[in-house]
C-alpha atoms as a PDB file:
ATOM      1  CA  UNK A   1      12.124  -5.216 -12.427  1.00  0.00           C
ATOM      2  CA  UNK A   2       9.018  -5.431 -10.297  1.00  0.00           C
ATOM      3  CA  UNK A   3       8.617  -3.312  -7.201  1.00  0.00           C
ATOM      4  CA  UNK A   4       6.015  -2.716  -4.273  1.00  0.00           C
ATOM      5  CA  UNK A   5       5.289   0.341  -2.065  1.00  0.00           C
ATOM      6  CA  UNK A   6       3.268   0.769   0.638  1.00  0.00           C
ATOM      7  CA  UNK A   7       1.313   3.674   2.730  1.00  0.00           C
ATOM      8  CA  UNK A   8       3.175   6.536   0.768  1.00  0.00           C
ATOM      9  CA  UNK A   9       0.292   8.692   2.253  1.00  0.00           C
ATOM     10  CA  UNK A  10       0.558  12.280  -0.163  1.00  0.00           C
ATOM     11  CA  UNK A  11       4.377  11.855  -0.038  1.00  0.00           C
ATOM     12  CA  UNK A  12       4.560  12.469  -3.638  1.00  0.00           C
ATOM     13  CA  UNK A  13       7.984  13.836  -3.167  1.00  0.00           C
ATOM     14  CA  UNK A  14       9.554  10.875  -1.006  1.00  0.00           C
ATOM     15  CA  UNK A  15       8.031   8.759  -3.991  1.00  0.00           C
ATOM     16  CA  UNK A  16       9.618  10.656  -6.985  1.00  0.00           C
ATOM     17  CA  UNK A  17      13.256  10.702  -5.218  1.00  0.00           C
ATOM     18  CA  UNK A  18      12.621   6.789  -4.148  1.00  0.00           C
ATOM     19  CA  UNK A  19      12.131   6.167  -7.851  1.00  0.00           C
ATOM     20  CA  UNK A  20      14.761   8.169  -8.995  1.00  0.00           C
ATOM     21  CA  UNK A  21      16.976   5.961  -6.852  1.00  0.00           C
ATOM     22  CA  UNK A  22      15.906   2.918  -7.913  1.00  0.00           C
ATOM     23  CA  UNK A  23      15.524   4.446 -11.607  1.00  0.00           C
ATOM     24  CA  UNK A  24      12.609   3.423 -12.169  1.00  0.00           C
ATOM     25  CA  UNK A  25      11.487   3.086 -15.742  1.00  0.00           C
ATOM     26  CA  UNK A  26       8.877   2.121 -18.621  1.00  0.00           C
ATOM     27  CA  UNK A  27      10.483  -1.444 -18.399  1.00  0.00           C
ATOM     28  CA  UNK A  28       9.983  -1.877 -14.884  1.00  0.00           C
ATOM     29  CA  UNK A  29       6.104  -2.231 -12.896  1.00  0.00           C
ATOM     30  CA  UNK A  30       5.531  -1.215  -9.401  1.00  0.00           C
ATOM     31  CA  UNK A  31       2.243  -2.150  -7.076  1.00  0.00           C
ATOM     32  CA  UNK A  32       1.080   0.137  -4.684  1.00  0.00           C
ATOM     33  CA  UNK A  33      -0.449  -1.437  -2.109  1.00  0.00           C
ATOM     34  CA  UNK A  34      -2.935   1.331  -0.681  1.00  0.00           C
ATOM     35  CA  UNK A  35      -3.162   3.981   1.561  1.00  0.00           C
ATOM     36  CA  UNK A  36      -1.594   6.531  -1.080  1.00  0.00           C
ATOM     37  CA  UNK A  37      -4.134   8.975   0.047  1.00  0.00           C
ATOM     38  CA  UNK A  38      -4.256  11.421   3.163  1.00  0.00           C
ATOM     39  CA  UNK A  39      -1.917  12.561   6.070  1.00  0.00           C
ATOM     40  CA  UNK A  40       0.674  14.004   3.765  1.00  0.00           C
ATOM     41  CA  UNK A  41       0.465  17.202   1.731  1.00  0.00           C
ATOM     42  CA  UNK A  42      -0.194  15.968  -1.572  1.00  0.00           C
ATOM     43  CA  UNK A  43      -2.619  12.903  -2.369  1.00  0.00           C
ATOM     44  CA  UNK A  44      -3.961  14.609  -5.414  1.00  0.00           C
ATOM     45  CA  UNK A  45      -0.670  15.152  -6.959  1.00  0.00           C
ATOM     46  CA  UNK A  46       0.224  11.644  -6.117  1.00  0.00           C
ATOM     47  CA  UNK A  47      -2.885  10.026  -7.580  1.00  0.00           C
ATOM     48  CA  UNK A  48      -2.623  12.003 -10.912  1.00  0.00           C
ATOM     49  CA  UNK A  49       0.614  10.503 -11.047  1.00  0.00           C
ATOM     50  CA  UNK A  50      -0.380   7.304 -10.285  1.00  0.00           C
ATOM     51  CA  UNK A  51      -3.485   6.652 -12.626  1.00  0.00           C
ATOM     52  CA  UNK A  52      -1.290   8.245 -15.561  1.00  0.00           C
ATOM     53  CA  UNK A  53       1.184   5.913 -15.173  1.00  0.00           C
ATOM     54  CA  UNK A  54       0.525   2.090 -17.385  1.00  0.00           C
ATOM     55  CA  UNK A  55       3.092   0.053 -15.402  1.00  0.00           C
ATOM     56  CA  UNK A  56       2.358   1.281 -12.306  1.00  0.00           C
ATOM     57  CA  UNK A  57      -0.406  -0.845 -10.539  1.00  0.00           C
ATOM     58  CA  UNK A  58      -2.300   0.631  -6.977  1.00  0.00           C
ATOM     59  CA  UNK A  59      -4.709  -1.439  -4.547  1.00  0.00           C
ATOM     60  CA  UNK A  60      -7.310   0.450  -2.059  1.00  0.00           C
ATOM     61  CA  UNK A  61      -6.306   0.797   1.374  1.00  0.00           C
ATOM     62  CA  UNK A  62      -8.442   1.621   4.091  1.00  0.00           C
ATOM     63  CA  UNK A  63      -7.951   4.910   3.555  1.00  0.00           C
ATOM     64  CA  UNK A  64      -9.235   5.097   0.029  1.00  0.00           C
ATOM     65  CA  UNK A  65     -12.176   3.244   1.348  1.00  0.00           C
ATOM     66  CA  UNK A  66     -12.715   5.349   3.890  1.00  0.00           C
ATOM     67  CA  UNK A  67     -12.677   8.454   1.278  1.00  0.00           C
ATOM     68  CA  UNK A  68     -15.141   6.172  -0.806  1.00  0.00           C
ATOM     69  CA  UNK A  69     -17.691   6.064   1.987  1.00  0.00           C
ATOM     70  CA  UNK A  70     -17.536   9.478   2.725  1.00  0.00           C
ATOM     71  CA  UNK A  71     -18.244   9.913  -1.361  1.00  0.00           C
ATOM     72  CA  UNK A  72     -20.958   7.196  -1.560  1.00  0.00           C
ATOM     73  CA  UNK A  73     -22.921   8.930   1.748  1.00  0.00           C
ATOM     74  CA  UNK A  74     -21.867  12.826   0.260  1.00  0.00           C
ATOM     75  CA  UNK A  75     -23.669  11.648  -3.640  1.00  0.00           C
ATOM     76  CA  UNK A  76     -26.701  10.329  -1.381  1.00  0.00           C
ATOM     77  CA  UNK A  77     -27.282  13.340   1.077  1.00  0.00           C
ATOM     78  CA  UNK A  78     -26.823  16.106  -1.767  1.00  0.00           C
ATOM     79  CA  UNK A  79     -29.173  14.477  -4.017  1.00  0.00           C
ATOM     80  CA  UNK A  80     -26.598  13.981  -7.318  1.00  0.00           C
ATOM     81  CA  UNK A  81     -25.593  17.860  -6.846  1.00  0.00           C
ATOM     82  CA  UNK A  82     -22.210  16.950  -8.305  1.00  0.00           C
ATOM     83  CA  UNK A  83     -20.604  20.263  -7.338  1.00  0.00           C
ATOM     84  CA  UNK A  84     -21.210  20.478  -3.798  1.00  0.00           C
ATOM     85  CA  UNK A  85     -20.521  16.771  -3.656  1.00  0.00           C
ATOM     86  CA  UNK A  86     -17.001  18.150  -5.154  1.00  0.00           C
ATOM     87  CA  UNK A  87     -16.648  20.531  -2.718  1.00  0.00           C
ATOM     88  CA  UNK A  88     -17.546  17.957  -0.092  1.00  0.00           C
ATOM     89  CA  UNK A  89     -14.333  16.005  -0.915  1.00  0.00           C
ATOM     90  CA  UNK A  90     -12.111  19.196  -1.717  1.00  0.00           C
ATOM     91  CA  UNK A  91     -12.254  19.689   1.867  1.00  0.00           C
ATOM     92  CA  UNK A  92     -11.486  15.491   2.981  1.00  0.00           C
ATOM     93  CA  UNK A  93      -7.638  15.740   2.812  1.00  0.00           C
ATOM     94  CA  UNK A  94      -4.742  18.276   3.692  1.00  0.00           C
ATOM     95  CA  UNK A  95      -3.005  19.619   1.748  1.00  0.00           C
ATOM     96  CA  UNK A  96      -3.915  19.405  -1.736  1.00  0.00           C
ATOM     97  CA  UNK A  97      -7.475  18.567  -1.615  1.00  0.00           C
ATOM     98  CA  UNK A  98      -8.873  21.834  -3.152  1.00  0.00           C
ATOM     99  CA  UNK A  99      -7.053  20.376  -6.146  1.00  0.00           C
ATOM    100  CA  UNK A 100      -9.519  16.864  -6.038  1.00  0.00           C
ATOM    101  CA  UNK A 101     -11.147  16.349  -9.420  1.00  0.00           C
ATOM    102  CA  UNK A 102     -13.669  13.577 -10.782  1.00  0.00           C
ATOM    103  CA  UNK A 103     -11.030  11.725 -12.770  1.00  0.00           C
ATOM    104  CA  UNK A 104      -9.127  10.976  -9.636  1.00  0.00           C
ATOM    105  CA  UNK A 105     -12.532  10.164  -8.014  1.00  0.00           C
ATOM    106  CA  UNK A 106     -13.213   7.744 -10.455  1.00  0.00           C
ATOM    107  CA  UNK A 107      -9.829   6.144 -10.410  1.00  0.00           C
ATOM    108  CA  UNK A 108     -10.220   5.580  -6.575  1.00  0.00           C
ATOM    109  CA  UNK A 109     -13.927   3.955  -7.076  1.00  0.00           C
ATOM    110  CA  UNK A 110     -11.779   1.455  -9.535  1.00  0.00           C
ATOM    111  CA  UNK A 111      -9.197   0.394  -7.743  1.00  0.00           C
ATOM    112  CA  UNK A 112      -8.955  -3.127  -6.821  1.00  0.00           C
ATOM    113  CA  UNK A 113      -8.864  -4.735  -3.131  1.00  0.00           C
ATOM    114  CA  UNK A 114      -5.754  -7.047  -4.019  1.00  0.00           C
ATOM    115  CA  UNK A 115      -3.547  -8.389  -6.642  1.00  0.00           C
ATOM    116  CA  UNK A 116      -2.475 -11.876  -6.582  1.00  0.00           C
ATOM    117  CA  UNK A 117       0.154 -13.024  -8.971  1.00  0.00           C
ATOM    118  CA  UNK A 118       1.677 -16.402  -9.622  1.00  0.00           C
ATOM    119  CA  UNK A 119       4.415 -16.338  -6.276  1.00  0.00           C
ATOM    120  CA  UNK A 120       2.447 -14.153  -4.187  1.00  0.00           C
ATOM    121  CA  UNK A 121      -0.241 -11.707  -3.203  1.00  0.00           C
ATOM    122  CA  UNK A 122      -0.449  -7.908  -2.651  1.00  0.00           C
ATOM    123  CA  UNK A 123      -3.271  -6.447  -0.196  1.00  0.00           C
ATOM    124  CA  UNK A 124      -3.045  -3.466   2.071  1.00  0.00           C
ATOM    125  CA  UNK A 125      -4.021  -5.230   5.460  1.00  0.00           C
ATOM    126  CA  UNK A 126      -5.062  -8.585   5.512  1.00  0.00           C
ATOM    127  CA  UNK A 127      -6.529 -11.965   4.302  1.00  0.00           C
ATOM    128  CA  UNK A 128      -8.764 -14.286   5.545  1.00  0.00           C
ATOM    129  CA  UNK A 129      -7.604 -18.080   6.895  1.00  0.00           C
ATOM    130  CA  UNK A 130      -8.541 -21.036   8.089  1.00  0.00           C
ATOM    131  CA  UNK A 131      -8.201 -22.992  10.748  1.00  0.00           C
ATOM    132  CA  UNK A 132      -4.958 -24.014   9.727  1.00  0.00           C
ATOM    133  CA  UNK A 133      -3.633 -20.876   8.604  1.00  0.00           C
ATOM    134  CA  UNK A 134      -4.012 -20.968   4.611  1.00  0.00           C
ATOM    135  CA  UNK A 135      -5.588 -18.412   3.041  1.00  0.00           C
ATOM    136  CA  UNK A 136      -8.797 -18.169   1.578  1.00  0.00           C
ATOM    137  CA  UNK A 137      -9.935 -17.092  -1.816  1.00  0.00           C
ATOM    138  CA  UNK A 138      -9.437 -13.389  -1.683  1.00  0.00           C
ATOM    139  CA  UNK A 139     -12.828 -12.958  -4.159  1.00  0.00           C
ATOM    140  CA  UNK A 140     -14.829 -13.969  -1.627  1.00  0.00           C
ATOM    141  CA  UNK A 141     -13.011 -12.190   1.179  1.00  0.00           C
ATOM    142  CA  UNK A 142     -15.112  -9.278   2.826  1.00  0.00           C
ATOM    143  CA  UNK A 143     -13.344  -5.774   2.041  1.00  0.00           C
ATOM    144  CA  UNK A 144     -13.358  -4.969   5.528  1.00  0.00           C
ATOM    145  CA  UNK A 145     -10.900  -7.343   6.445  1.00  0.00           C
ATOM    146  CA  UNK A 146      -8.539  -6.963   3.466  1.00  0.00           C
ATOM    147  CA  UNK A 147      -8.126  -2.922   4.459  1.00  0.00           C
ATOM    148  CA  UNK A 148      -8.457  -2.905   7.839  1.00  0.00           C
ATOM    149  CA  UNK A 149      -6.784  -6.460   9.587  1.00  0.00           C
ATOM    150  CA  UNK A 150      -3.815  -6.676  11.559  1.00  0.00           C
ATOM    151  CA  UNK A 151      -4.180 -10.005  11.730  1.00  0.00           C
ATOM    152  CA  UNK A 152      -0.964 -10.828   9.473  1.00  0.00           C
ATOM    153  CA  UNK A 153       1.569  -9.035  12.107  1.00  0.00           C
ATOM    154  CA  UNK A 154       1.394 -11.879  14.528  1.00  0.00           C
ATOM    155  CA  UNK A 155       3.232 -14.687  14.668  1.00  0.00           C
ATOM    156  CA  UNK A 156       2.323 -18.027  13.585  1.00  0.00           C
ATOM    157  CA  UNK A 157      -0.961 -17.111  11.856  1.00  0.00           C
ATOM    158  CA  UNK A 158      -0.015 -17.950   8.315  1.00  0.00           C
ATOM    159  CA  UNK A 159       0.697 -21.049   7.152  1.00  0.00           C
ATOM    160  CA  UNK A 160       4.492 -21.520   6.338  1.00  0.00           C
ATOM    161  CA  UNK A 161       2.989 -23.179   2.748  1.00  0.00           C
ATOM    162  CA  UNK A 162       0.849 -20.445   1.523  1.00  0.00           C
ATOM    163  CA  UNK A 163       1.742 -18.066  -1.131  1.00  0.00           C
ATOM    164  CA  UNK A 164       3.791 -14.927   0.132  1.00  0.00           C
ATOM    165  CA  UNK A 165       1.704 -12.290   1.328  1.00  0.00           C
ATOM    166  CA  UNK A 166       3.208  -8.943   0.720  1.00  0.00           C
ATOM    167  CA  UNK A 167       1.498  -6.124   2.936  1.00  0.00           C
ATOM    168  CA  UNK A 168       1.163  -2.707   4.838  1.00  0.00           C
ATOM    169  CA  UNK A 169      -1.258  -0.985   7.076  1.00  0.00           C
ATOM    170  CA  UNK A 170       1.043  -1.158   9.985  1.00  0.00           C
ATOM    171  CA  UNK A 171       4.507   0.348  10.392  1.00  0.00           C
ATOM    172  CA  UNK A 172       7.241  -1.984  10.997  1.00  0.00           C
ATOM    173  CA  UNK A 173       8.959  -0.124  13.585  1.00  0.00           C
ATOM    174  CA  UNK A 174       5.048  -0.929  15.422  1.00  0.00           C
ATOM    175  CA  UNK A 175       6.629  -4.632  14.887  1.00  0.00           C
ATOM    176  CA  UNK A 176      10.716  -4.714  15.088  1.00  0.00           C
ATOM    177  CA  UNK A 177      11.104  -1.091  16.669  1.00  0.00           C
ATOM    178  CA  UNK A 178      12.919  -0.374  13.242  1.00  0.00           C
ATOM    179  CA  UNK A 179      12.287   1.527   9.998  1.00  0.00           C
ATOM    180  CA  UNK A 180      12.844  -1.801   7.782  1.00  0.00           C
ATOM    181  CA  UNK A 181      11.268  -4.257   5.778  1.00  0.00           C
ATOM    182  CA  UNK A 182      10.349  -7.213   7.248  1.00  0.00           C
ATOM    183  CA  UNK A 183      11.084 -10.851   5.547  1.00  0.00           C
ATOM    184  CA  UNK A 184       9.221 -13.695   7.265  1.00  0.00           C
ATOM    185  CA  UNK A 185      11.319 -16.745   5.757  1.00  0.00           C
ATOM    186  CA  UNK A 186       9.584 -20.184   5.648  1.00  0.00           C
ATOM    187  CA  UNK A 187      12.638 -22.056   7.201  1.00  0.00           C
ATOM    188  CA  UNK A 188      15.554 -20.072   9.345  1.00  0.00           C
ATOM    189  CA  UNK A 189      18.127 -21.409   6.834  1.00  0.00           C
ATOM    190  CA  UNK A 190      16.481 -19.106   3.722  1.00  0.00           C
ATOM    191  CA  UNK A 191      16.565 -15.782   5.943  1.00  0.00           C
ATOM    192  CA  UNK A 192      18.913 -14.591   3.461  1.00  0.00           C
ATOM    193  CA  UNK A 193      16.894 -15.918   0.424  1.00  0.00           C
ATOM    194  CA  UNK A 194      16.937 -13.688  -2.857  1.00  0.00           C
ATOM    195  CA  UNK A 195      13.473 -15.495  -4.240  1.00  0.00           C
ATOM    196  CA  UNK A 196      10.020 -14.510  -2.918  1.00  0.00           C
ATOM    197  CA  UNK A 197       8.962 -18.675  -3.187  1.00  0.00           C
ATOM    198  CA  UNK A 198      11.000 -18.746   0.129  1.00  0.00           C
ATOM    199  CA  UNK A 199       8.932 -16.352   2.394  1.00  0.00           C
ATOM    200  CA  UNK A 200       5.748 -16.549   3.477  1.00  0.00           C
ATOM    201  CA  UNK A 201       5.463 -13.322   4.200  1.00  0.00           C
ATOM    202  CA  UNK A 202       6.707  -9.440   3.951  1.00  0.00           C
ATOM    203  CA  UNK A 203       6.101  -6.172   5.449  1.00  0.00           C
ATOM    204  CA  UNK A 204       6.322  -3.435   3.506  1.00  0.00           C
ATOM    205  CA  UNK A 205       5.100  -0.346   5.447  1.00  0.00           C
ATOM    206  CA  UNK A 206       8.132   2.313   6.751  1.00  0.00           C
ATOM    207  CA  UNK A 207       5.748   4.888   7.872  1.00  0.00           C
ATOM    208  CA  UNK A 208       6.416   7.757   5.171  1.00  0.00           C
ATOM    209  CA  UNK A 209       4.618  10.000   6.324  1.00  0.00           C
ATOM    210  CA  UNK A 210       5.951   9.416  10.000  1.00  0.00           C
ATOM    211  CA  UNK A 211       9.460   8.730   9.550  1.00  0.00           C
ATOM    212  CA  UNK A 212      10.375  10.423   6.476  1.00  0.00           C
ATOM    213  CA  UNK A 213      11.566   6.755   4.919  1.00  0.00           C
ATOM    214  CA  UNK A 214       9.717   4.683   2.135  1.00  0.00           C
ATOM    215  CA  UNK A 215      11.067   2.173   1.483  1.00  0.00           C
ATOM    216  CA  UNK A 216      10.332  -0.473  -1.506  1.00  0.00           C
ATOM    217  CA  UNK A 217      10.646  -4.473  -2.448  1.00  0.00           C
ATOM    218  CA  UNK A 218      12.315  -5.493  -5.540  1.00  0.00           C
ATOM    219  CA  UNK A 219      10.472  -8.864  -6.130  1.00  0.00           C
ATOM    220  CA  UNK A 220      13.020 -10.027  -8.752  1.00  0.00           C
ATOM    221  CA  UNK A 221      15.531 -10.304  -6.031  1.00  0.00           C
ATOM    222  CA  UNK A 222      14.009  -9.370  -2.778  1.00  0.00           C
ATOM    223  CA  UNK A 223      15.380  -6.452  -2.202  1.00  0.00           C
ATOM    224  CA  UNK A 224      15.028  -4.011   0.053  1.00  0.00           C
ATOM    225  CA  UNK A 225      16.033  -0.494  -0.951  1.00  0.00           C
ATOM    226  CA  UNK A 226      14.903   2.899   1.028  1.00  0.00           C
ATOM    227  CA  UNK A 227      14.988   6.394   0.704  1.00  0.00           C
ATOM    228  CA  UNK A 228      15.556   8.663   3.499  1.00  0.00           C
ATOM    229  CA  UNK A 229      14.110  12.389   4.251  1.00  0.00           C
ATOM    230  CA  UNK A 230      16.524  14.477   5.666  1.00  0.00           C
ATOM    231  CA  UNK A 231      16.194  15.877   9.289  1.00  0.00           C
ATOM    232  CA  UNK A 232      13.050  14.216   9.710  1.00  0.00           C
ATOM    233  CA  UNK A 233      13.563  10.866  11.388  1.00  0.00           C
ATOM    234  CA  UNK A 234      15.951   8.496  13.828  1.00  0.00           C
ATOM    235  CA  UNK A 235      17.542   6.208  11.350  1.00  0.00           C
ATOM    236  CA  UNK A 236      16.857   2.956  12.577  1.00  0.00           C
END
């Protein structure tokens, strides 16, 4: 099976348990489409897990890009002292961050923008169109509006023939005032489709860190399966 997450945001726990429910295994692949870093208590511990893992697949976010400025200007102002740049970024997120090591640094610098497949596209925020609403070739796309648009949560920007766009960034309940997934059909009569051919879009992003729910897509079958943290949100 083939899974996406978005925005888990240090919630290394809410992850394990999610894949525990969905029992994830060696046979299956997940993407991760950014913004596993910051807010929560434990972005190191979730990127060691993530880079160990082959069949597990992660995209940056604006967050991760964020962190890779701050690297990029910290490596310039200290001159290549690689210890106090280390100590720089032990101090950039909660939690964890005293933990921050150069593997994990490197994995960030190597993660890709996007992943586009043969029935649709992973990116964190956004894609750029044209005038009629199909998207453009994501290679030549500036980063900036990959990570940080908000372009794809209105209505009627994407055309109803491009390739599903799967995405996060925003929270859903930002959109529908609810902590689901949201499936953009192209046609009102395949609202209830199981193949990801028939929607044009989906929104992936529950607001972990927020809500205490992340929440996944099963591509196979489209799919939406959650798990919930206790005593920390209003099940919507």
């Amino acid at each position: 099976m083939i899974y996406c997450i978005s925005d888990i945001h240090g919630e290394y726990d809410l992850l394990c348990r999610l894949l525990e429910r969905i029992r994830f295994s060696a046979a299956d692949e997940l993407y991760v489409l950014g913004d596993m870093t910051d807010k929560g208590p434990q972005t190191v511990k979730l990127c060691d897990f993530l880079r160990k893992e082959s069949n597990i697949h992660c995209i940056a976010g604006n967050h991760e890009y964020d962190f890779l400025k701050k690297y990029h200007s910290a490596m310039k102002t200290e001159k290549i002292d690689f210890d106090k740049v280390l100590d720089i970024l032990k101090q950039y997120f909660p939690g964890d961050g005293n933990k921050m090591s150069w593997e994990i640094i490197d994995w960030l610098e190597r993660l890709p923008f996007f992943i586009e497949k043969e029935n649709f596209i992973c990116v964190h925020a956004g894609v750029a169109l044209s005038k009629e609403g199909n998207i453009l070739p994501l290679s030549e796309t500036p980063v900036n509006k990959i990570v940080y648009s908000r372009r794809l949560t209105e209505n009627d920007i994407l055309s109803l023939e491009s390739k599903c766009v799967i995405f996060g960034h925003t929270p859903v309940s930002n959109i529908s005032g609810k902590n689901r997934i949201l499936f953009y059909p192209r046609r009102e009569d395949l609202q209830d489709s199981r193949k990801i051919k028939d929607y044009y879009k989906i929104h992936i992003d529950t607001g972990a860190y927020f809500t205490g729910i992340l929440g996944c897509l099963r591509i196979d079958d489209c799919k939406d399966i959650y798990f919930f943290e206790d005593n920390k949100f209003d099940k919507n």
